[in-house]
C-alpha atoms as a PDB file:
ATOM      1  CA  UNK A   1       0.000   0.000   0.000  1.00  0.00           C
ATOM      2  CA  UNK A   2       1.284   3.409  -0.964  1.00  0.00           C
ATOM      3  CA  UNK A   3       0.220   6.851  -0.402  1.00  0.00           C
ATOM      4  CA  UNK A   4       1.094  10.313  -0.801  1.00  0.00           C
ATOM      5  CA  UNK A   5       0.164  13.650   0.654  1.00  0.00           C
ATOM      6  CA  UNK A   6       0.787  16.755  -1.005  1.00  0.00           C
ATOM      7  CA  UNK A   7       1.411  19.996  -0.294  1.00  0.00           C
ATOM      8  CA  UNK A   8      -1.523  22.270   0.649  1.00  0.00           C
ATOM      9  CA  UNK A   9      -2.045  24.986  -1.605  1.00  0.00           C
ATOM     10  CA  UNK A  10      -1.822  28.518   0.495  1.00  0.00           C
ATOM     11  CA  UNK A  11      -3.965  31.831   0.223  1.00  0.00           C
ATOM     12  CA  UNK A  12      -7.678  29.755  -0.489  1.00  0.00           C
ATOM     13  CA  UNK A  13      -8.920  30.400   3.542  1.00  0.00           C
ATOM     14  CA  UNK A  14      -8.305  34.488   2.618  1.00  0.00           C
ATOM     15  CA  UNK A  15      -9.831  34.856  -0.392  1.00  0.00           C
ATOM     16  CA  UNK A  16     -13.146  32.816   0.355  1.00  0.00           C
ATOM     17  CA  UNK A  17     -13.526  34.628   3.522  1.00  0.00           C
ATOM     18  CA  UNK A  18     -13.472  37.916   1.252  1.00  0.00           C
ATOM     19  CA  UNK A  19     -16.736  36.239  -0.611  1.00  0.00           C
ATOM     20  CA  UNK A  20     -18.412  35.564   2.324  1.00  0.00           C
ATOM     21  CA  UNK A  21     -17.517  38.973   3.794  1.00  0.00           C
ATOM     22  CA  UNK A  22     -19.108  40.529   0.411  1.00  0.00           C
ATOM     23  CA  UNK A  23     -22.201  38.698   0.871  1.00  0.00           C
ATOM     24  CA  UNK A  24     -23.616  37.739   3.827  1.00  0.00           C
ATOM     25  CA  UNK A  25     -27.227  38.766   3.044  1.00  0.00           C
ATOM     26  CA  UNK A  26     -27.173  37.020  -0.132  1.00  0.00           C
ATOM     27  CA  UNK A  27     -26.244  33.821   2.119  1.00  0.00           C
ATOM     28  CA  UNK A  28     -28.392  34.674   4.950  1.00  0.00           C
ATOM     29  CA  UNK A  29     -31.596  34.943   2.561  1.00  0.00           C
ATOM     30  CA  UNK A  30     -30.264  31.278   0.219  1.00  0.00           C
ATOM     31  CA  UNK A  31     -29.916  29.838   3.395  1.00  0.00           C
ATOM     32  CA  UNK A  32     -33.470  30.704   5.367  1.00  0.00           C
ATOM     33  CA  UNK A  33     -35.634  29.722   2.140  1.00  0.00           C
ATOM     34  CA  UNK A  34     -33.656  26.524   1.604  1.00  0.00           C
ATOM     35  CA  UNK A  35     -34.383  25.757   5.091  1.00  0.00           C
ATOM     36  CA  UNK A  36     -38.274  26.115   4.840  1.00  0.00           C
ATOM     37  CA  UNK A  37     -38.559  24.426   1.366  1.00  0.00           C
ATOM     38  CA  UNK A  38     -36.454  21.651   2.183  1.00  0.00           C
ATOM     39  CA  UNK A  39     -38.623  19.140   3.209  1.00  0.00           C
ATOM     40  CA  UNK A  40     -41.494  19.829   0.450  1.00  0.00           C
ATOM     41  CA  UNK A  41     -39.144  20.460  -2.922  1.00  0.00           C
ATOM     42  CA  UNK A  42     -39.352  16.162  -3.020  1.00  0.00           C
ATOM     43  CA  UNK A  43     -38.111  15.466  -6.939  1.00  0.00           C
ATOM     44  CA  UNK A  44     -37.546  18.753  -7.838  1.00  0.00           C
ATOM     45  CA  UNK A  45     -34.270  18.939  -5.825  1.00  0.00           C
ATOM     46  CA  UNK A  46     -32.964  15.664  -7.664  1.00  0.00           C
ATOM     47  CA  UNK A  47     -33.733  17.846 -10.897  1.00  0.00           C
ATOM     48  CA  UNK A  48     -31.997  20.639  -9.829  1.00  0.00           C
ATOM     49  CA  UNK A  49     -28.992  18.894  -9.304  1.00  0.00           C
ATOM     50  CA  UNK A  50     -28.524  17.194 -12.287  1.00  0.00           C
ATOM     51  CA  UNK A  51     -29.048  20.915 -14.320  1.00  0.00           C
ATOM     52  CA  UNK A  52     -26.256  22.079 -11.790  1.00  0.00           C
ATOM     53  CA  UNK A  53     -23.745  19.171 -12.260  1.00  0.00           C
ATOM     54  CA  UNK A  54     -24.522  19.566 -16.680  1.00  0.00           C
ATOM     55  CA  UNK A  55     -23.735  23.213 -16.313  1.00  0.00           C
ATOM     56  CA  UNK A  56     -20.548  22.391 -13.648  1.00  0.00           C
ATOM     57  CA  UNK A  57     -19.039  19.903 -15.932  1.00  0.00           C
ATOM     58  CA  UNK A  58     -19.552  22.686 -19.310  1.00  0.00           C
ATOM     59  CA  UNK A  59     -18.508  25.676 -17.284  1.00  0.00           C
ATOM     60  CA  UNK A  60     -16.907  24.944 -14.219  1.00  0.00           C
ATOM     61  CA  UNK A  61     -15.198  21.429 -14.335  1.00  0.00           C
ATOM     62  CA  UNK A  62     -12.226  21.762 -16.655  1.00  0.00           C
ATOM     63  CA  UNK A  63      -9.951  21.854 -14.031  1.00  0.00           C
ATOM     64  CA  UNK A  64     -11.564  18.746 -12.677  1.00  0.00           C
ATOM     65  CA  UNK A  65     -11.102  17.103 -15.834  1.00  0.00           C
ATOM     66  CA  UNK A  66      -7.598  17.876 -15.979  1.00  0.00           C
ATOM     67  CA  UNK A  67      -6.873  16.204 -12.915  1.00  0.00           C
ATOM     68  CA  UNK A  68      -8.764  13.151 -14.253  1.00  0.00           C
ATOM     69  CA  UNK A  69      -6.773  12.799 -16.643  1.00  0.00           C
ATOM     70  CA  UNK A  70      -3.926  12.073 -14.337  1.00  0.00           C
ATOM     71  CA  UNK A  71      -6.004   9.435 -12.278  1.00  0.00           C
ATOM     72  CA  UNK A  72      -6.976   7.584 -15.308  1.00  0.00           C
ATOM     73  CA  UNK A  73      -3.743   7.535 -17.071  1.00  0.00           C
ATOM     74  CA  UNK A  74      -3.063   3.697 -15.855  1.00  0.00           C
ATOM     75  CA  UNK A  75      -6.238   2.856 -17.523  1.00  0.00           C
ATOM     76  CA  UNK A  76      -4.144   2.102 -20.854  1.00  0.00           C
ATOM     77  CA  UNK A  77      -1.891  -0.747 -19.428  1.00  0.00           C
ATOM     78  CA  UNK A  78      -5.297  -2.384 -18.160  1.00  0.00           C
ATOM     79  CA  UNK A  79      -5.933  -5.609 -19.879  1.00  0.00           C
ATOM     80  CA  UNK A  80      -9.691  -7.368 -19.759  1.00  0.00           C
ATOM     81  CA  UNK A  81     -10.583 -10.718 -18.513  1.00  0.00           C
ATOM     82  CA  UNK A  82     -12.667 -10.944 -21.893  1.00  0.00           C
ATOM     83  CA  UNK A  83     -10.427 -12.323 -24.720  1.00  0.00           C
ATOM     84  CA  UNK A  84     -12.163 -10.502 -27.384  1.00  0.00           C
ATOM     85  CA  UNK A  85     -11.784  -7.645 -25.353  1.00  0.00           C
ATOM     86  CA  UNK A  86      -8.732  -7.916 -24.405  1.00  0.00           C
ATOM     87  CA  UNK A  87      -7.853  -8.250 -28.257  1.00  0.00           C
ATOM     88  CA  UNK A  88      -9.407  -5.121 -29.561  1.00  0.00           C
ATOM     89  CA  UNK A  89      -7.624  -3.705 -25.806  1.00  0.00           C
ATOM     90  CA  UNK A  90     -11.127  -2.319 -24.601  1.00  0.00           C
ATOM     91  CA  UNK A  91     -12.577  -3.082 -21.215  1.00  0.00           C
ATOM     92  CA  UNK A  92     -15.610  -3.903 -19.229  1.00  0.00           C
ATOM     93  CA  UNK A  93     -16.333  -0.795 -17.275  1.00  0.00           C
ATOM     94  CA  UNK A  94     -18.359  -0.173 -14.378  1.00  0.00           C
ATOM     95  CA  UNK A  95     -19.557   3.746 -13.423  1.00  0.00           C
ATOM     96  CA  UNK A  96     -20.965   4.026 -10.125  1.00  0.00           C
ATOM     97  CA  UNK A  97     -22.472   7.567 -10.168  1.00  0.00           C
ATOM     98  CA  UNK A  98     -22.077   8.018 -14.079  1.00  0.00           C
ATOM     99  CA  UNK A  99     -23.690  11.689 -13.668  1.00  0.00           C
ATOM    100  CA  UNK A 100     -24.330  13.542 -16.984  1.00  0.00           C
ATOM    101  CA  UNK A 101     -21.235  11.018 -18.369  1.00  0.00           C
ATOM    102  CA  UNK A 102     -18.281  13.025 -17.819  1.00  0.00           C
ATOM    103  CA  UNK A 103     -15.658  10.087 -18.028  1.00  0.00           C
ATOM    104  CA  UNK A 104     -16.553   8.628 -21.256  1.00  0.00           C
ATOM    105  CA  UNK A 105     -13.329  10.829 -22.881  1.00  0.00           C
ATOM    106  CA  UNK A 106     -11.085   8.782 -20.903  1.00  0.00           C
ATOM    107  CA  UNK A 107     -11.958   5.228 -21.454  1.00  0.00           C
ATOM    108  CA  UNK A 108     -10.031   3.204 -23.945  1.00  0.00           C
ATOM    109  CA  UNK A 109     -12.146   2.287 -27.597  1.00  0.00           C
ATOM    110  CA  UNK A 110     -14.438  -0.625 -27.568  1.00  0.00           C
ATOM    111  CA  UNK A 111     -14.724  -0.535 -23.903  1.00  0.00           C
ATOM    112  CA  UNK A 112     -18.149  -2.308 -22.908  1.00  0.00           C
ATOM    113  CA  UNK A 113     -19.616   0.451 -20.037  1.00  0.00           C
ATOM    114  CA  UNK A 114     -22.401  -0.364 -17.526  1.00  0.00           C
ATOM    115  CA  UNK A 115     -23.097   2.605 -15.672  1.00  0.00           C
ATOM    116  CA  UNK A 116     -25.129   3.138 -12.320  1.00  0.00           C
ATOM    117  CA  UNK A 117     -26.706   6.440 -10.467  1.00  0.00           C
ATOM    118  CA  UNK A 118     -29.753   6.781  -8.152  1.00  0.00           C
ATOM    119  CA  UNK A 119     -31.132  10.073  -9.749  1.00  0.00           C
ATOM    120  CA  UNK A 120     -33.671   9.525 -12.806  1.00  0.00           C
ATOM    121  CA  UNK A 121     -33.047  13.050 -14.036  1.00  0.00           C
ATOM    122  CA  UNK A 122     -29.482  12.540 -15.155  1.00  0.00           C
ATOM    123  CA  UNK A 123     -30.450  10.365 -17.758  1.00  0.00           C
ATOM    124  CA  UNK A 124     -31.262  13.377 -21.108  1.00  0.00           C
ATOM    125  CA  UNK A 125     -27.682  14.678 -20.098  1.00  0.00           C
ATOM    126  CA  UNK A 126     -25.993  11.585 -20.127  1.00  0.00           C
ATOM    127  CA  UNK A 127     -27.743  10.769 -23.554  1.00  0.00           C
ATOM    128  CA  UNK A 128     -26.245  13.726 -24.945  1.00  0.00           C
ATOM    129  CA  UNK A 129     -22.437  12.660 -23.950  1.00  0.00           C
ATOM    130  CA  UNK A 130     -22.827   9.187 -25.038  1.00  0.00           C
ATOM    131  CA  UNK A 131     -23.227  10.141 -28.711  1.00  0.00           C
ATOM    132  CA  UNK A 132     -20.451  11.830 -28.647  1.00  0.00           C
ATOM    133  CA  UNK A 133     -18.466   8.875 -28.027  1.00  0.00           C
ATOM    134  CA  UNK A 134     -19.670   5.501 -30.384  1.00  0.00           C
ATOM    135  CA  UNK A 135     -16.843   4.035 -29.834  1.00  0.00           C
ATOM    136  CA  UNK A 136     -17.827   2.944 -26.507  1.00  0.00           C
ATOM    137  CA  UNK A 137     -20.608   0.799 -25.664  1.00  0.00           C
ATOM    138  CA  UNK A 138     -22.228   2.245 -23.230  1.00  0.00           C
ATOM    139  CA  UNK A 139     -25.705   1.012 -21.620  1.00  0.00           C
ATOM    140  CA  UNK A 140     -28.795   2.516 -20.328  1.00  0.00           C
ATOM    141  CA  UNK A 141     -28.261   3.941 -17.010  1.00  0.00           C
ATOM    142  CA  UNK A 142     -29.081   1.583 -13.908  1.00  0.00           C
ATOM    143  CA  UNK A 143     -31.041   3.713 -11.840  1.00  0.00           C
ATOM    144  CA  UNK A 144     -29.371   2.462  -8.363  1.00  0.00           C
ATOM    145  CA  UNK A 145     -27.350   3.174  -5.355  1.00  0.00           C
ATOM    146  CA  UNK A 146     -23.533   1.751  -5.126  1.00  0.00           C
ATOM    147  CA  UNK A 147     -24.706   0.646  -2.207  1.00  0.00           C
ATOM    148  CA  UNK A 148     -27.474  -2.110  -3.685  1.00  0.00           C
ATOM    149  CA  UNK A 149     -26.319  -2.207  -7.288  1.00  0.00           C
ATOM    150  CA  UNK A 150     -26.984  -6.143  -7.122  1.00  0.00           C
ATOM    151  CA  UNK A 151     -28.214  -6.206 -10.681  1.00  0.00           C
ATOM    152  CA  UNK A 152     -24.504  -6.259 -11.832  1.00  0.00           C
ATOM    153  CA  UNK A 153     -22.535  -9.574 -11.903  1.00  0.00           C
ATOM    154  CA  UNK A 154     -20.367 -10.655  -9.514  1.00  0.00           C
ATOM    155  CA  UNK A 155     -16.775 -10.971 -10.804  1.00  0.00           C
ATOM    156  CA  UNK A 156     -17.795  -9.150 -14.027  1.00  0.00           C
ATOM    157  CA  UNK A 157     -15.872  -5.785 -14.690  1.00  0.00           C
ATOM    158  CA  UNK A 158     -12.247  -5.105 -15.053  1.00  0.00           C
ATOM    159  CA  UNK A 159     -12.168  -1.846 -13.742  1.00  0.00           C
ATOM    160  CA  UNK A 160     -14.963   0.310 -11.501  1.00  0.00           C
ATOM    161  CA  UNK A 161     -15.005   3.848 -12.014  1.00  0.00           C
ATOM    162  CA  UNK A 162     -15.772   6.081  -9.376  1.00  0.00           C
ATOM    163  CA  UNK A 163     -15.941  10.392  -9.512  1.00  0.00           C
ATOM    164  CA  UNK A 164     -17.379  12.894  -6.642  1.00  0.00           C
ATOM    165  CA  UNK A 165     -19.677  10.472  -5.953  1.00  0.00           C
ATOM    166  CA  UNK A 166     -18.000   9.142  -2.126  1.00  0.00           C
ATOM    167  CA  UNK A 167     -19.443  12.525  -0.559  1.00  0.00           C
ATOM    168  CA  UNK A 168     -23.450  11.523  -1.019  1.00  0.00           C
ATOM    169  CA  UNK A 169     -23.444   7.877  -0.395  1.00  0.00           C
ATOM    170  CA  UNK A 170     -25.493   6.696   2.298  1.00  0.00           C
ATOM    171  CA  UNK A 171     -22.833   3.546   3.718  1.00  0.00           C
ATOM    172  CA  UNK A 172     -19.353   4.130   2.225  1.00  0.00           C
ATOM    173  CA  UNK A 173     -18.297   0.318   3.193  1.00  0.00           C
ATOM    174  CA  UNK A 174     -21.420  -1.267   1.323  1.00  0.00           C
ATOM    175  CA  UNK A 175     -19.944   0.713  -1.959  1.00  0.00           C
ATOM    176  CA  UNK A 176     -17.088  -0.288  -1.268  1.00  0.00           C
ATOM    177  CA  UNK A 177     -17.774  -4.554  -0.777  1.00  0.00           C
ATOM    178  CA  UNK A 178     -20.010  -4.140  -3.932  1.00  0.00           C
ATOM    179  CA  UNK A 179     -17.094  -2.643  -5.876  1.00  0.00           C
ATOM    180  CA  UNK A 180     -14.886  -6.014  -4.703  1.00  0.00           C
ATOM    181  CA  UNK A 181     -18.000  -8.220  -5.441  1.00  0.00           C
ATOM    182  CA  UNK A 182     -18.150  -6.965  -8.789  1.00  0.00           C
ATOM    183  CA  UNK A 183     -14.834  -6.794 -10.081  1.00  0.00           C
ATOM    184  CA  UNK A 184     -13.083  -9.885 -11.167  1.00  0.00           C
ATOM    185  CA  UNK A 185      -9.825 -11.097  -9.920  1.00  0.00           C
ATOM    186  CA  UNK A 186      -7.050  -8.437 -10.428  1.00  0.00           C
ATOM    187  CA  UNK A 187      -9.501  -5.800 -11.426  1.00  0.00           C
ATOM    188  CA  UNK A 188      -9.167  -2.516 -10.529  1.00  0.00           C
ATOM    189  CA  UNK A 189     -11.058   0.464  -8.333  1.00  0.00           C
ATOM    190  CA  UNK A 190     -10.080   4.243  -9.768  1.00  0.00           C
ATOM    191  CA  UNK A 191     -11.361   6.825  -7.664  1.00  0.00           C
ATOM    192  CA  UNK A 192     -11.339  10.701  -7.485  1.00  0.00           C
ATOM    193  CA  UNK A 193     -13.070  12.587  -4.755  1.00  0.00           C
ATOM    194  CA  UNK A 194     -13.408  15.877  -2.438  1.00  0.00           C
ATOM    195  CA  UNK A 195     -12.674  15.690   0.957  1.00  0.00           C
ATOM    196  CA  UNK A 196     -12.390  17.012   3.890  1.00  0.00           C
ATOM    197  CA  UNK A 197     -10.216  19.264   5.075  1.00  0.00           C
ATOM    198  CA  UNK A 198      -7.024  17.534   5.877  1.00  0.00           C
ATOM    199  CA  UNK A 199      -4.540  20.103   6.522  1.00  0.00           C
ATOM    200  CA  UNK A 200      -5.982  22.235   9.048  1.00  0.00           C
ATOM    201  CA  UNK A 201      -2.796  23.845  10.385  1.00  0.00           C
ATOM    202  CA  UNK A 202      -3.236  26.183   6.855  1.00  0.00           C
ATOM    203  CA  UNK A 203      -7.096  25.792   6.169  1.00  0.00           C
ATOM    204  CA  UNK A 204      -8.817  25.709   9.771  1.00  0.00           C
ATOM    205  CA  UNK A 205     -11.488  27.811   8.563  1.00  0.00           C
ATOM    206  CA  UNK A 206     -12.398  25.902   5.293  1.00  0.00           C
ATOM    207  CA  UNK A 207     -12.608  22.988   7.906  1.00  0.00           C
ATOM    208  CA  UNK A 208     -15.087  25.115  10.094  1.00  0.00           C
ATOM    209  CA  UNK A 209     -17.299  26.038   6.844  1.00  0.00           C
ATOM    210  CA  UNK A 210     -17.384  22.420   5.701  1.00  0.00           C
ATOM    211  CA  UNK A 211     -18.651  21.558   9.082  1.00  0.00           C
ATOM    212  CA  UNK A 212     -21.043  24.170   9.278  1.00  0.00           C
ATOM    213  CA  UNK A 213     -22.716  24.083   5.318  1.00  0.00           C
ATOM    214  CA  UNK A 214     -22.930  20.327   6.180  1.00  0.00           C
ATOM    215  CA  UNK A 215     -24.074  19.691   9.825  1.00  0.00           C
ATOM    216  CA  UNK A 216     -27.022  22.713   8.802  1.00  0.00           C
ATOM    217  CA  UNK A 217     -27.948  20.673   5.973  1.00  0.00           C
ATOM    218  CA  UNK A 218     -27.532  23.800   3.279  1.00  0.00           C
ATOM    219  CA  UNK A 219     -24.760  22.014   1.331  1.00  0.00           C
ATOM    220  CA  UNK A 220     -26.421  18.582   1.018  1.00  0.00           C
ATOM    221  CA  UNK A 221     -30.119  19.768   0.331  1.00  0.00           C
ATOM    222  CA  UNK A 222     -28.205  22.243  -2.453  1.00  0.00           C
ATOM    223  CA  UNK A 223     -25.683  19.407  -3.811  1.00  0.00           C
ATOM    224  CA  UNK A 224     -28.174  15.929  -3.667  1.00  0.00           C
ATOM    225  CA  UNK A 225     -26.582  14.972  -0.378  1.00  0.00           C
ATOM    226  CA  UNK A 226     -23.146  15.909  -0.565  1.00  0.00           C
ATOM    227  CA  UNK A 227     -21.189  16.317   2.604  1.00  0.00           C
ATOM    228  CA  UNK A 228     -17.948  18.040   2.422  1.00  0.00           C
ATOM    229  CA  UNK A 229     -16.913  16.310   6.050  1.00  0.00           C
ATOM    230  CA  UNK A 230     -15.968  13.381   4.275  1.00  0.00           C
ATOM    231  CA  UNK A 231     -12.563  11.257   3.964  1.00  0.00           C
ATOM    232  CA  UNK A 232     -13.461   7.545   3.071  1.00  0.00           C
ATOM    233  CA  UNK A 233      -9.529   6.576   3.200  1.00  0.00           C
ATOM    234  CA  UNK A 234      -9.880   5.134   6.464  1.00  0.00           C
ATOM    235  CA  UNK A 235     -12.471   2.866   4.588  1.00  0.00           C
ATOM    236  CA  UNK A 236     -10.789   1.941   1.851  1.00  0.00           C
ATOM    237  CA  UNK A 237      -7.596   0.986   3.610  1.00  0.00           C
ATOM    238  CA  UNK A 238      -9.834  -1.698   5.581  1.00  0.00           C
ATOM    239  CA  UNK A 239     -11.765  -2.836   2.595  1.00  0.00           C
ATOM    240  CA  UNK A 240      -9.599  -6.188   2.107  1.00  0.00           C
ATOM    241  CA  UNK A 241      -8.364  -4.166  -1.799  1.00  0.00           C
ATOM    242  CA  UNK A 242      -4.527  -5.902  -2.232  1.00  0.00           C
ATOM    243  CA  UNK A 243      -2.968  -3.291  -2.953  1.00  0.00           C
ATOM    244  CA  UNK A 244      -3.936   0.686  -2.509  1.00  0.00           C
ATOM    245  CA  UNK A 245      -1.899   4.142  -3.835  1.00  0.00           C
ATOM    246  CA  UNK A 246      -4.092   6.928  -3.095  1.00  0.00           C
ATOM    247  CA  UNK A 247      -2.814  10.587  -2.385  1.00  0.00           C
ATOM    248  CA  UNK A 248      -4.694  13.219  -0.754  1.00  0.00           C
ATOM    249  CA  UNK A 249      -3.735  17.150  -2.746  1.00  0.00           C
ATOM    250  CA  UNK A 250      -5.663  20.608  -2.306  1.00  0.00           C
ATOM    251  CA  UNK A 251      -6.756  21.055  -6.619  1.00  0.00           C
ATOM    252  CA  UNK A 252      -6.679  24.430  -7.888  1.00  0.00           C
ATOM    253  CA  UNK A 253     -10.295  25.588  -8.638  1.00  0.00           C
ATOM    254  CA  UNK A 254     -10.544  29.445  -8.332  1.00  0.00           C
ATOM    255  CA  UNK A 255     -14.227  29.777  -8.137  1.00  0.00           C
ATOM    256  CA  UNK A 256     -15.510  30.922  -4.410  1.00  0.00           C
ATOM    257  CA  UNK A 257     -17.713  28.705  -3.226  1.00  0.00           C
ATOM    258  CA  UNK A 258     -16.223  25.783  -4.752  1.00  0.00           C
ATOM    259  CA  UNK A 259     -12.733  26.709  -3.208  1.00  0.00           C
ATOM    260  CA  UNK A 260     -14.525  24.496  -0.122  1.00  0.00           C
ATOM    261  CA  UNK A 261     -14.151  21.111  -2.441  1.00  0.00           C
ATOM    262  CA  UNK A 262     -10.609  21.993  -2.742  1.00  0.00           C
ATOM    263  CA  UNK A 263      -9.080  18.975  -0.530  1.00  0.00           C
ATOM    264  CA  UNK A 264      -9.449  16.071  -2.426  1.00  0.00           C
ATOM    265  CA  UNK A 265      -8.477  12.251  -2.967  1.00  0.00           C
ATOM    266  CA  UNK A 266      -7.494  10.509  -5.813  1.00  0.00           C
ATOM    267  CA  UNK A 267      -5.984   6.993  -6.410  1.00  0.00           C
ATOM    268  CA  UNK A 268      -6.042   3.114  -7.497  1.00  0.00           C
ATOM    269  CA  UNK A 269      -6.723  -0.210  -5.791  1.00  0.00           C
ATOM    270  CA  UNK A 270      -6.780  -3.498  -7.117  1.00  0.00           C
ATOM    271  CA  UNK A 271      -8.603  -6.887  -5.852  1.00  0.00           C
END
């Protein structure tokens, strides 16, 4: 098992306490009528989110991508337990929290995708992505949780995909035995998520807004359950994976309010 830490990056505490600073009634009104519609919005939330996350990944995400690049870059020397797969070199993929289909750019051609995510609503955005890729076979989504995706094979993918989705599950360690039921021997787990704050020497007030957006419920009714107190290494190091490299960094988005998903995780494991 390896991992690395990075160094923080300096200077993000100052300039999001600026923003809030600048607009504390704007946060004070978002945060009262969230409050008193948050137990009657039902679907509509789940449809909010999945506009947000199409307009994040257009707008916002490059940066994101960027990095993804980096955690997917051993995807290439991946080999498939299918020998007509493993021929053509594509994979069997599985996406747990496929989204609007933001990974589909870095998956080898001919790779055979199954993709899961428990909102519905993602489903016209992740339509759109998919035809920009043919080369990939990519199903219908499998409108699940990680957590009970028992619909997919045991011992059937090579590698399971896995993006900003860690911070909204409901069990963390169910994911994470369905992931090892599911791939076959040898396969691997690539992961990319925000954390917690981990380095709060430099960043003890992002820590204290993570806390607060989260234990208030703002950030998760805004962001379809996201917490931003989350850090599922201690998880995956006792998940029974046989090996592990992961490597916690601060990434380098510039935008406020998403300075707070700055901590982040990213890594491999393997069966």
């Amino acid at each position: 098992m390896a991992e690395a830490v990075n160094e923080p990056q300096r200077g993000a505490d100052s300039s999001w306490m600026a923003w809030v600073y600048d607009n504390p009634l704007l946060i004070l009104i978002t945060f009262v009528v969230l409050l008193i519609l948050r137990d009657s919005m039902g679907d509509l939330r789940r449809r909010w989110f999945a506009a947000f996350a199409n307009w994040f990944n257009k707008d916002v995400d490059v940066k994101m991508q960027e990095l993804k690049k980096d955690v997917f870059a051993g995807l290439s020397s991946c080999e498939s337990h299918d020998p007509e797969l493993r021929k053509s070199g594509g994979l069997k993929i599985l996406e747990i929290g496929v989204g609007t289909g933001t990974n589909f750019e870095f998956y080898p051609e001919g790779t055979k995708l199954t993709v899961v995510d428990p909102n519905p609503h993602f489903k016209q955005y992740y339509n759109e992505n998919r035809k920009k890729f043919p080369n990939i076979q990519s199903e219908e989504i499998i409108v699940s949780t990680g957590e009970e995706m028992y619909m997919v094979p045991s011992n059937s993918v090579d590698v399971v995909v896995v993006t900003l989705v860690f911070c909204s599950v409901t069990n963390a360690q169910k994911v994470l035995k369905q992931i090892l039921r599911v791939l076959v021997p040898g396969g691997k787990f690539y992961f990319f998520e925000h954390i917690a704050e981990f380095d709060t020497a430099r960043h003890s007030l992002r820590k204290r807004i993570q806390s607060l957006l989260t234990n208030c419920g703002l950030w998760p009714f805004l962001f379809d359950n996201c917490h931003l107190t989350r850090d599922f290494l201690d998880e995956l190091r006792a998940s029974g994976f046989s090996t592990l490299k992961a490597e916690r960094f601060h990434n380098h988005i510039t935008h406020p309010i998403f300075q707070l998903i700055q901590p982040c995780l990213k890594g491999v494991a393997e069966k």
